[in-house]
C-alpha atoms as a PDB file:
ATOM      1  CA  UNK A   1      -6.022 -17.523 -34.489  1.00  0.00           C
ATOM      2  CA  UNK A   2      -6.823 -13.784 -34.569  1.00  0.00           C
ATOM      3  CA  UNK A   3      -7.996 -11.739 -37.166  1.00  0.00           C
ATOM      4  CA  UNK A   4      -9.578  -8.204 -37.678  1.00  0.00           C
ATOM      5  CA  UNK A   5     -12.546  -9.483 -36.593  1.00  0.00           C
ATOM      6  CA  UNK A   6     -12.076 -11.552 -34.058  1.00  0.00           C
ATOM      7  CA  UNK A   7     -10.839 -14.988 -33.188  1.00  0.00           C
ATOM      8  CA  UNK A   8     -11.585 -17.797 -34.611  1.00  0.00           C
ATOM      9  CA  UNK A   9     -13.515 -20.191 -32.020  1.00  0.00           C
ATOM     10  CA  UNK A  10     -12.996 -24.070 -31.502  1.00  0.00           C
ATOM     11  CA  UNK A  11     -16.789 -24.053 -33.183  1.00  0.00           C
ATOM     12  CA  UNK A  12     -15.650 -22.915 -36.267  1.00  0.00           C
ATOM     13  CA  UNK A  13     -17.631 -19.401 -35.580  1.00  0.00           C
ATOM     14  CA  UNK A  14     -15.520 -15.739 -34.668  1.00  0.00           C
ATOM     15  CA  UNK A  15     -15.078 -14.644 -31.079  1.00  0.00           C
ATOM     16  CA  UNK A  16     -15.389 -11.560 -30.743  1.00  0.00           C
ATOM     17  CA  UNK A  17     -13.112  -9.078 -28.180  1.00  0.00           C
ATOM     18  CA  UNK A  18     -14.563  -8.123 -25.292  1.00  0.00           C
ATOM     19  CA  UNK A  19     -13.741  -7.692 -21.397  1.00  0.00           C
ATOM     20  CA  UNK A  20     -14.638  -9.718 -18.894  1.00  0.00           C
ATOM     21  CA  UNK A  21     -14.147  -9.276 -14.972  1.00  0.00           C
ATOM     22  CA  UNK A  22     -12.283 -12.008 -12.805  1.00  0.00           C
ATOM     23  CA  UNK A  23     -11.576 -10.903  -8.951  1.00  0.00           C
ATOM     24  CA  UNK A  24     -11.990  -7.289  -9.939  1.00  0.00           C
ATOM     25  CA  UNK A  25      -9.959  -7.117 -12.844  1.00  0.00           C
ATOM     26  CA  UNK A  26     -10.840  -6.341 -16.462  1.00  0.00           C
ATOM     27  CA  UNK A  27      -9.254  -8.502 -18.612  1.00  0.00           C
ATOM     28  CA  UNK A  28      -9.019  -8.184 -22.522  1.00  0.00           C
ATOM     29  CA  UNK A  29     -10.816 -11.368 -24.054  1.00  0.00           C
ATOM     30  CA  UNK A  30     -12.523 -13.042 -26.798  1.00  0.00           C
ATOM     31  CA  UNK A  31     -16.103 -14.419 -26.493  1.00  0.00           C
ATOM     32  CA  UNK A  32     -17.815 -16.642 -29.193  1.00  0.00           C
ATOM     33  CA  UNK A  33     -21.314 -15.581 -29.097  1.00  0.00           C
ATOM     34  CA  UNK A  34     -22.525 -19.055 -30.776  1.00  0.00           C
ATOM     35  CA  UNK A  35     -20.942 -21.157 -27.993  1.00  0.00           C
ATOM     36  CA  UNK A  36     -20.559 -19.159 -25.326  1.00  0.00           C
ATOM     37  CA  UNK A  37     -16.573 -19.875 -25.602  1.00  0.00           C
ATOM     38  CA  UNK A  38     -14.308 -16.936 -23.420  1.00  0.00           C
ATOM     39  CA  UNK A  39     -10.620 -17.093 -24.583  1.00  0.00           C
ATOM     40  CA  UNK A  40      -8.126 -14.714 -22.505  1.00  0.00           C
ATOM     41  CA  UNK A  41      -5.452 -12.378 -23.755  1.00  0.00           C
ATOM     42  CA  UNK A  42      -2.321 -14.345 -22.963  1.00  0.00           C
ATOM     43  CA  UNK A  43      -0.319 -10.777 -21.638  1.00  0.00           C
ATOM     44  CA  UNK A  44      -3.269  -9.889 -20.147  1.00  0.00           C
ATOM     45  CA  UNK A  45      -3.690 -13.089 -17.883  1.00  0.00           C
ATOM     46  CA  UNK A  46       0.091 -13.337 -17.265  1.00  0.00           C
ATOM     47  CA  UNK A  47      -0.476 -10.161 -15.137  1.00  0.00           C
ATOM     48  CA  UNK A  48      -3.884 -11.423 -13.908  1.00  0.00           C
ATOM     49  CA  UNK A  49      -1.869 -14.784 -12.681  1.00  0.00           C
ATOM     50  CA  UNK A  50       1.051 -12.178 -11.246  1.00  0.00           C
ATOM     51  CA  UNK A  51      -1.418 -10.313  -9.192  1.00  0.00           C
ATOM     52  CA  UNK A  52      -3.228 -12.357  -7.691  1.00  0.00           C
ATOM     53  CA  UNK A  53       0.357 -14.453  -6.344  1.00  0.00           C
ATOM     54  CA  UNK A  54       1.219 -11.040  -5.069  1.00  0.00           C
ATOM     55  CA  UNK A  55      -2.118 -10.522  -3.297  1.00  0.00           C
ATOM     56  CA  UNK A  56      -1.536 -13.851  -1.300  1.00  0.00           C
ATOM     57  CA  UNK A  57       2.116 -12.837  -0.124  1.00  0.00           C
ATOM     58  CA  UNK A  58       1.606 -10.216   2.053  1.00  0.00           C
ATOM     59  CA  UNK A  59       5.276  -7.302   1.551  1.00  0.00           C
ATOM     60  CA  UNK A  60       6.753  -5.190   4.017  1.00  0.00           C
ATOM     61  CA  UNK A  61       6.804  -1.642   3.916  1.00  0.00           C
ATOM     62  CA  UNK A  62       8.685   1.038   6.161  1.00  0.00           C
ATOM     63  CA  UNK A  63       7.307   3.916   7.195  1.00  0.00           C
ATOM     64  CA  UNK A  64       9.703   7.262   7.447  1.00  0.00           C
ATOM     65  CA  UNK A  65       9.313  10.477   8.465  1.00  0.00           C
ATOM     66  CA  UNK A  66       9.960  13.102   5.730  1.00  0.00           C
ATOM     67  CA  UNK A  67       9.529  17.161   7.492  1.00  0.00           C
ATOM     68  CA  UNK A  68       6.258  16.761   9.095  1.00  0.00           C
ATOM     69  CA  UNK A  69       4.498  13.635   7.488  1.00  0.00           C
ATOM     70  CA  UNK A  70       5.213   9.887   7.715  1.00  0.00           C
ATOM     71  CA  UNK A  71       5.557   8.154   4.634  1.00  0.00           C
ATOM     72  CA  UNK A  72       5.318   4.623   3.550  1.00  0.00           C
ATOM     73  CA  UNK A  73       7.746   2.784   0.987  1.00  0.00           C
ATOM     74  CA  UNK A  74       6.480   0.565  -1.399  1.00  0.00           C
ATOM     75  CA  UNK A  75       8.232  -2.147  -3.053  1.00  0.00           C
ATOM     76  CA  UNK A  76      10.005  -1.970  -6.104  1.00  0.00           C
ATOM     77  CA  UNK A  77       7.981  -5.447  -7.033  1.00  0.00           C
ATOM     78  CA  UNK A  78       4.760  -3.819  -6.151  1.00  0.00           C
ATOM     79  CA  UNK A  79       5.756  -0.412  -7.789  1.00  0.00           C
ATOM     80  CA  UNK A  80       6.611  -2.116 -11.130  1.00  0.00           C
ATOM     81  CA  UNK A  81       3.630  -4.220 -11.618  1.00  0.00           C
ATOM     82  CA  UNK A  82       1.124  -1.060 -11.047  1.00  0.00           C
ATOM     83  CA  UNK A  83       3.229   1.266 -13.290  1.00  0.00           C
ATOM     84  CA  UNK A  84       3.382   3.791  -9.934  1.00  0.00           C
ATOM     85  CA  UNK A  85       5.562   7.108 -11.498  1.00  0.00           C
ATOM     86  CA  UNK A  86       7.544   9.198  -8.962  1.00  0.00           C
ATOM     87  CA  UNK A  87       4.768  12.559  -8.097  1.00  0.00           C
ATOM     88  CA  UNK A  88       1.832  10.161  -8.960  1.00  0.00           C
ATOM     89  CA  UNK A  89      -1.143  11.318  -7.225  1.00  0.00           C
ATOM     90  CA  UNK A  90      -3.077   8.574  -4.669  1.00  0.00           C
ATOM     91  CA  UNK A  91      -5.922   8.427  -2.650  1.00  0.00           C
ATOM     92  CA  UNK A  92      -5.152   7.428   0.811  1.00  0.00           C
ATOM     93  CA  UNK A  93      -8.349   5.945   3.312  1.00  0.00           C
ATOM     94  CA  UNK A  94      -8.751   4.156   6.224  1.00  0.00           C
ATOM     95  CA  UNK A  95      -9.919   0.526   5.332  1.00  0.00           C
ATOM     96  CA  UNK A  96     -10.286  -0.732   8.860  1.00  0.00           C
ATOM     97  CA  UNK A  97      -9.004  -0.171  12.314  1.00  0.00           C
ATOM     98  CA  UNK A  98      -5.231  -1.438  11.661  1.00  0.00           C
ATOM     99  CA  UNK A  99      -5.211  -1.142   7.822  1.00  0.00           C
ATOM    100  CA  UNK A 100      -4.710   1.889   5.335  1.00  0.00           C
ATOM    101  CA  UNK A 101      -5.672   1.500   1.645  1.00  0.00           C
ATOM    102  CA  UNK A 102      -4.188   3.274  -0.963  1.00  0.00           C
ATOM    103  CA  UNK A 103      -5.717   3.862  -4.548  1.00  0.00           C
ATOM    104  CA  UNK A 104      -3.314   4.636  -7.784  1.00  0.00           C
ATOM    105  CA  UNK A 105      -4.286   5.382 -10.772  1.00  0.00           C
ATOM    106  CA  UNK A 106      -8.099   5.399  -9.853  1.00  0.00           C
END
């Protein structure tokens, strides 16, 4: 149960909110600081859950040519679940010798 504060812990004590990192992503949580209890943010892990399923299924993309540059289209399923607006700005870098990564929002 949550409450100004906090949340209330199993121990009887308040958890207090907090972040914590899984896999690289910060997640909105509750930590009791008398029992050393972490409790998740339920949205928050739904996405965490979401994203990591997406990271094991690798998508297709096409690349076009638009005038002089080649672009890359992303899936809609990919586009939704990072928020990625049309005009967005990115940063584009080579990660290897056959892949590209590509930043948003960083």
């Amino acid at each position: 149960m949550r409450t100004k504060k906090g949340m209330k812990c199993l121990c009887g004590k308040t958890a207090v909110e907090t972040h914590v990192n899984i896999d690289g992503f910060k997640i909105k949580a509750w930590k009791c600081e008398s029992c050393d209890e972490e409790y998740l943010d339920g949205d928050e892990a739904q996405f965490l859950l979401m994203m990591k399923k997406m990271q094991k299924k690798p998508h297709t993309a096409k690349v076009g040519v638009l005038g002089d540059s080649y672009i890359i289209r992303i899936p809609k399923e990919i586009v939704d679940y990072m928020q990625i607006k049309k005009g967005e700005k990115t940063k584009i870098s080579l990660a290897g010798p056959h892949e590209i990564l590509v930043s948003v929002n960083a």
